[in-house]
C-alpha atoms as a PDB file:
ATOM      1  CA  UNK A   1       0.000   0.000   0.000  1.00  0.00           C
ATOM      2  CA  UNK A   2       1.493   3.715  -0.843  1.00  0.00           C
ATOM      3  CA  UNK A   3       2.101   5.793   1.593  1.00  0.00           C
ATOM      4  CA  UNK A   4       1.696   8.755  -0.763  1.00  0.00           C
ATOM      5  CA  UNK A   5      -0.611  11.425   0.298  1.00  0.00           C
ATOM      6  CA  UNK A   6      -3.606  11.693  -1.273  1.00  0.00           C
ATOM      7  CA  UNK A   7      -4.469  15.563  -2.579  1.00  0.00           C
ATOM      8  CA  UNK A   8      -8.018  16.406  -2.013  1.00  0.00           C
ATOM      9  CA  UNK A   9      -9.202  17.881  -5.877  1.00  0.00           C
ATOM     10  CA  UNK A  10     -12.693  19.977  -6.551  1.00  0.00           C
ATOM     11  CA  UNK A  11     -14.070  19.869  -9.699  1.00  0.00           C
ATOM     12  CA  UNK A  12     -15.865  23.118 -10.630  1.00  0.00           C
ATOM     13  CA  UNK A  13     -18.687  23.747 -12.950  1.00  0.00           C
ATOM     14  CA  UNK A  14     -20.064  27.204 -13.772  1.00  0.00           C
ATOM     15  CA  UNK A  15     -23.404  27.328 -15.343  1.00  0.00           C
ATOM     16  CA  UNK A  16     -25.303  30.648 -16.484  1.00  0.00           C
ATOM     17  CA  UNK A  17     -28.972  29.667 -17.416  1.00  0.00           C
ATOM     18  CA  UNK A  18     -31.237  31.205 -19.310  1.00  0.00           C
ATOM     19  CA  UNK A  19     -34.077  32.666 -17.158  1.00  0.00           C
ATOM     20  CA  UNK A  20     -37.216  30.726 -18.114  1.00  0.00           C
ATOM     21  CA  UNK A  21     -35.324  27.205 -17.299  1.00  0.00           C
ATOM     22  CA  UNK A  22     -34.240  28.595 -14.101  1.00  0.00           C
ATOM     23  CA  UNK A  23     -36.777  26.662 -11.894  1.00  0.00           C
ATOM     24  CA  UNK A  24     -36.816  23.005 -14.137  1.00  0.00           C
ATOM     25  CA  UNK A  25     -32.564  23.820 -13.890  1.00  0.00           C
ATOM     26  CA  UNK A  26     -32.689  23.941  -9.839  1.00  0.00           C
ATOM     27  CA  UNK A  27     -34.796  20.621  -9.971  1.00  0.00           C
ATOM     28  CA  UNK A  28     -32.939  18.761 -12.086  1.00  0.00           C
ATOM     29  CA  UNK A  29     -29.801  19.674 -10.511  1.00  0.00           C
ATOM     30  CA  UNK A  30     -31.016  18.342  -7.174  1.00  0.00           C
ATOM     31  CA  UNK A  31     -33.259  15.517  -7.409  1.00  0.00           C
ATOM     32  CA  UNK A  32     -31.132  13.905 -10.394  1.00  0.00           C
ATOM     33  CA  UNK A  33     -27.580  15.114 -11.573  1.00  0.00           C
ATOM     34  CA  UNK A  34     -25.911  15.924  -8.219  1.00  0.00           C
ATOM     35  CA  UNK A  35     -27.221  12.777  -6.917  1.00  0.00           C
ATOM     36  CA  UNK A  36     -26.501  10.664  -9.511  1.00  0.00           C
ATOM     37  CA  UNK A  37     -22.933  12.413  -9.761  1.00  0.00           C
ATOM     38  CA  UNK A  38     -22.444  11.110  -6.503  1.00  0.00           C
ATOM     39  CA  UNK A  39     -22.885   7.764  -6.724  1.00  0.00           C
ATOM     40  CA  UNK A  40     -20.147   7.151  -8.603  1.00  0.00           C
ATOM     41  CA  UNK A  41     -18.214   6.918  -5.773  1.00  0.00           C
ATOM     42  CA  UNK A  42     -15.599   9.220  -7.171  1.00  0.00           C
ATOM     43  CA  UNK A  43     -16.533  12.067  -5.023  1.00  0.00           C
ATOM     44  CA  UNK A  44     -17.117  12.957  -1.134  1.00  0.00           C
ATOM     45  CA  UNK A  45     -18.988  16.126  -1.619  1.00  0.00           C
ATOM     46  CA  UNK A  46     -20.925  18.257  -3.558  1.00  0.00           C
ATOM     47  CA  UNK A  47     -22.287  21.905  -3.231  1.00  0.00           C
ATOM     48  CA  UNK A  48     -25.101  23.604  -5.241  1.00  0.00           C
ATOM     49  CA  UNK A  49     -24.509  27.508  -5.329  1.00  0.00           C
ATOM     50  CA  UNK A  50     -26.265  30.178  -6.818  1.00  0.00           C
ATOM     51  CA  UNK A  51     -24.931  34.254  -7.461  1.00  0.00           C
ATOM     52  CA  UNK A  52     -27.827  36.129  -8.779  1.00  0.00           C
ATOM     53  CA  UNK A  53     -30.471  35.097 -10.733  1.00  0.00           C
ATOM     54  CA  UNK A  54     -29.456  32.426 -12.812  1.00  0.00           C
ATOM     55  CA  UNK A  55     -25.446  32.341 -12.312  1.00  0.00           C
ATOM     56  CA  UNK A  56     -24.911  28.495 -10.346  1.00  0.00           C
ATOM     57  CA  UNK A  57     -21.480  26.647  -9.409  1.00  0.00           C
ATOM     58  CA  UNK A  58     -21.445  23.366  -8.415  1.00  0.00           C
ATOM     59  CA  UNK A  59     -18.511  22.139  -6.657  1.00  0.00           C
ATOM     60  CA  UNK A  60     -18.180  18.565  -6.506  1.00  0.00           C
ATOM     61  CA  UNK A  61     -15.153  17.544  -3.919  1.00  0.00           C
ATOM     62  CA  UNK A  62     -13.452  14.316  -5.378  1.00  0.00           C
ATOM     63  CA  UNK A  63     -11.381  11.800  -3.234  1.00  0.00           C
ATOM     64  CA  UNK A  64      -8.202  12.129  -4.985  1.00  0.00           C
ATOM     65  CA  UNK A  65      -6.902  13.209  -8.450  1.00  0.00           C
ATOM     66  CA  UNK A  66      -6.912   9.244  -9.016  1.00  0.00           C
ATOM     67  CA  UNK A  67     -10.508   9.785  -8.425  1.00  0.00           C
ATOM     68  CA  UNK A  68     -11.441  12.117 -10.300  1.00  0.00           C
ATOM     69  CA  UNK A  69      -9.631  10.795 -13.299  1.00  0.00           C
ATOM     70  CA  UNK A  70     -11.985   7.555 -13.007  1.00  0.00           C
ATOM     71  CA  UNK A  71     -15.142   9.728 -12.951  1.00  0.00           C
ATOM     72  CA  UNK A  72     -13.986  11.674 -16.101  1.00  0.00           C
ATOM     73  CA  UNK A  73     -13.000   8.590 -18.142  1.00  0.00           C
ATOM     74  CA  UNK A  74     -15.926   5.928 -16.757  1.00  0.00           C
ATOM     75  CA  UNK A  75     -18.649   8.265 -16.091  1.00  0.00           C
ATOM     76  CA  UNK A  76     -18.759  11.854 -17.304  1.00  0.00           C
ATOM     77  CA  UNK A  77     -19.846  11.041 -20.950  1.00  0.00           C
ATOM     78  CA  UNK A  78     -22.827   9.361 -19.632  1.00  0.00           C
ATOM     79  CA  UNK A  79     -23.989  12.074 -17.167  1.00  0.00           C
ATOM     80  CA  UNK A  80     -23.028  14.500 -19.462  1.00  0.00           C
ATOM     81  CA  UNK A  81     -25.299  13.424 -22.383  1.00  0.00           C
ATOM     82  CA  UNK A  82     -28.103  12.643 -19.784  1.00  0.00           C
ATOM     83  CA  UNK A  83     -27.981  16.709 -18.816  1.00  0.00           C
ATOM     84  CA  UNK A  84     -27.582  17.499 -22.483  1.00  0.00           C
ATOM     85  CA  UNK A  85     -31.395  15.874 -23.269  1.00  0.00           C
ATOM     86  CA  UNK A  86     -32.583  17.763 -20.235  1.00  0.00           C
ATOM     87  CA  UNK A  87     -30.770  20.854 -21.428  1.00  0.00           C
ATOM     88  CA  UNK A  88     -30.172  21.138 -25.377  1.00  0.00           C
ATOM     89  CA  UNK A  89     -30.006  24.589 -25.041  1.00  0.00           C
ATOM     90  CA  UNK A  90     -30.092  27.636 -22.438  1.00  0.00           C
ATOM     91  CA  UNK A  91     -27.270  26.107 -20.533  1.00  0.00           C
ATOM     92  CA  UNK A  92     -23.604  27.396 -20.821  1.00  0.00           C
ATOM     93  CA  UNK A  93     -21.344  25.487 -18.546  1.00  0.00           C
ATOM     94  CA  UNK A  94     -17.678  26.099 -17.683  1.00  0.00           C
ATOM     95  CA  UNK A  95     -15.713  23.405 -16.062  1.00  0.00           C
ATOM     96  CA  UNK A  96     -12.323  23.942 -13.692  1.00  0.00           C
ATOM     97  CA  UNK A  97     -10.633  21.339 -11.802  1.00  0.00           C
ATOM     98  CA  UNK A  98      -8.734  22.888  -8.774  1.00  0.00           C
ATOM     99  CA  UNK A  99      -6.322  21.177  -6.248  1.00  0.00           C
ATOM    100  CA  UNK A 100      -6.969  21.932  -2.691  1.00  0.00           C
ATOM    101  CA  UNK A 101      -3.436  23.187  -1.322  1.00  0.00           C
ATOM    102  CA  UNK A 102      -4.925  23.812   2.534  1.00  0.00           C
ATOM    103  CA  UNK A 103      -8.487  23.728   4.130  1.00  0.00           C
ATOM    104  CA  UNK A 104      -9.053  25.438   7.594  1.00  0.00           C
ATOM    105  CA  UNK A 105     -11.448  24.754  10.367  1.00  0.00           C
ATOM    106  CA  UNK A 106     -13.346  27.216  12.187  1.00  0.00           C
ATOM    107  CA  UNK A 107     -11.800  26.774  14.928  1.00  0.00           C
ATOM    108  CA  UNK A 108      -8.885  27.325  13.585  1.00  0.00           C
ATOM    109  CA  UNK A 109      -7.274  23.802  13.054  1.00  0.00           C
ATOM    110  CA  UNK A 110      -5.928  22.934   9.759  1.00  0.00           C
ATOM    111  CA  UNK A 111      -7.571  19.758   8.427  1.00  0.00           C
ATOM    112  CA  UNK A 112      -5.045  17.089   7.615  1.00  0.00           C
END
């Protein structure tokens, strides 16, 4: 077994939605793709923000960069095409994959 330390990784998606698909967006979004997204197994985490009226990023916190890797080669393609006949159109997503360097507590401990 490696002794390696595994590097927390959050992958990022940015959606801006077109105003009348706001409300069928938020359902979606909750009841199916987040879910579903998680049972992978790829992932720990997930978070479902919004910034105004139709800005959302959803922040899905993956085990490792191994992890991660595994959802974007075995998984994404299908969840992906699953959104994309819920959403043809009126969707524009950006996608960012960030490596967490340091997370703090609040009180004040850093999280190993």
């Amino acid at each position: 077994m490696s002794s390696e330390k595994k590097t927390p990784v959050v992958y990022e998606i940015t959606a801006t939605v077109r105003s009348d698909l706001v409300g069928k967006y938020e359902q979606y979004m909750r009841e199916t793709h987040i879910p579903d997204l998680l049972k992978t197994g790829c992932f720990r985490a997930a978070s479902f923000s919004r910034s105004g009226e139709n800005l959302y990023r959803i922040r899905y916190d993956a085990h490792d960069k191994a992890a991660l890797d595994l959802y974007l080669k075995r998984d994404a393609a299908r969840l992906r095409a699953d959104f994309l006949r819920h959403f043809p159109d009126g969707v524009e997503l950006s996608r960012e994959i960030w490596e967490v360097v340091e997370v703090w507590q609040l009180d004040g401990h850093k999280l190993k």
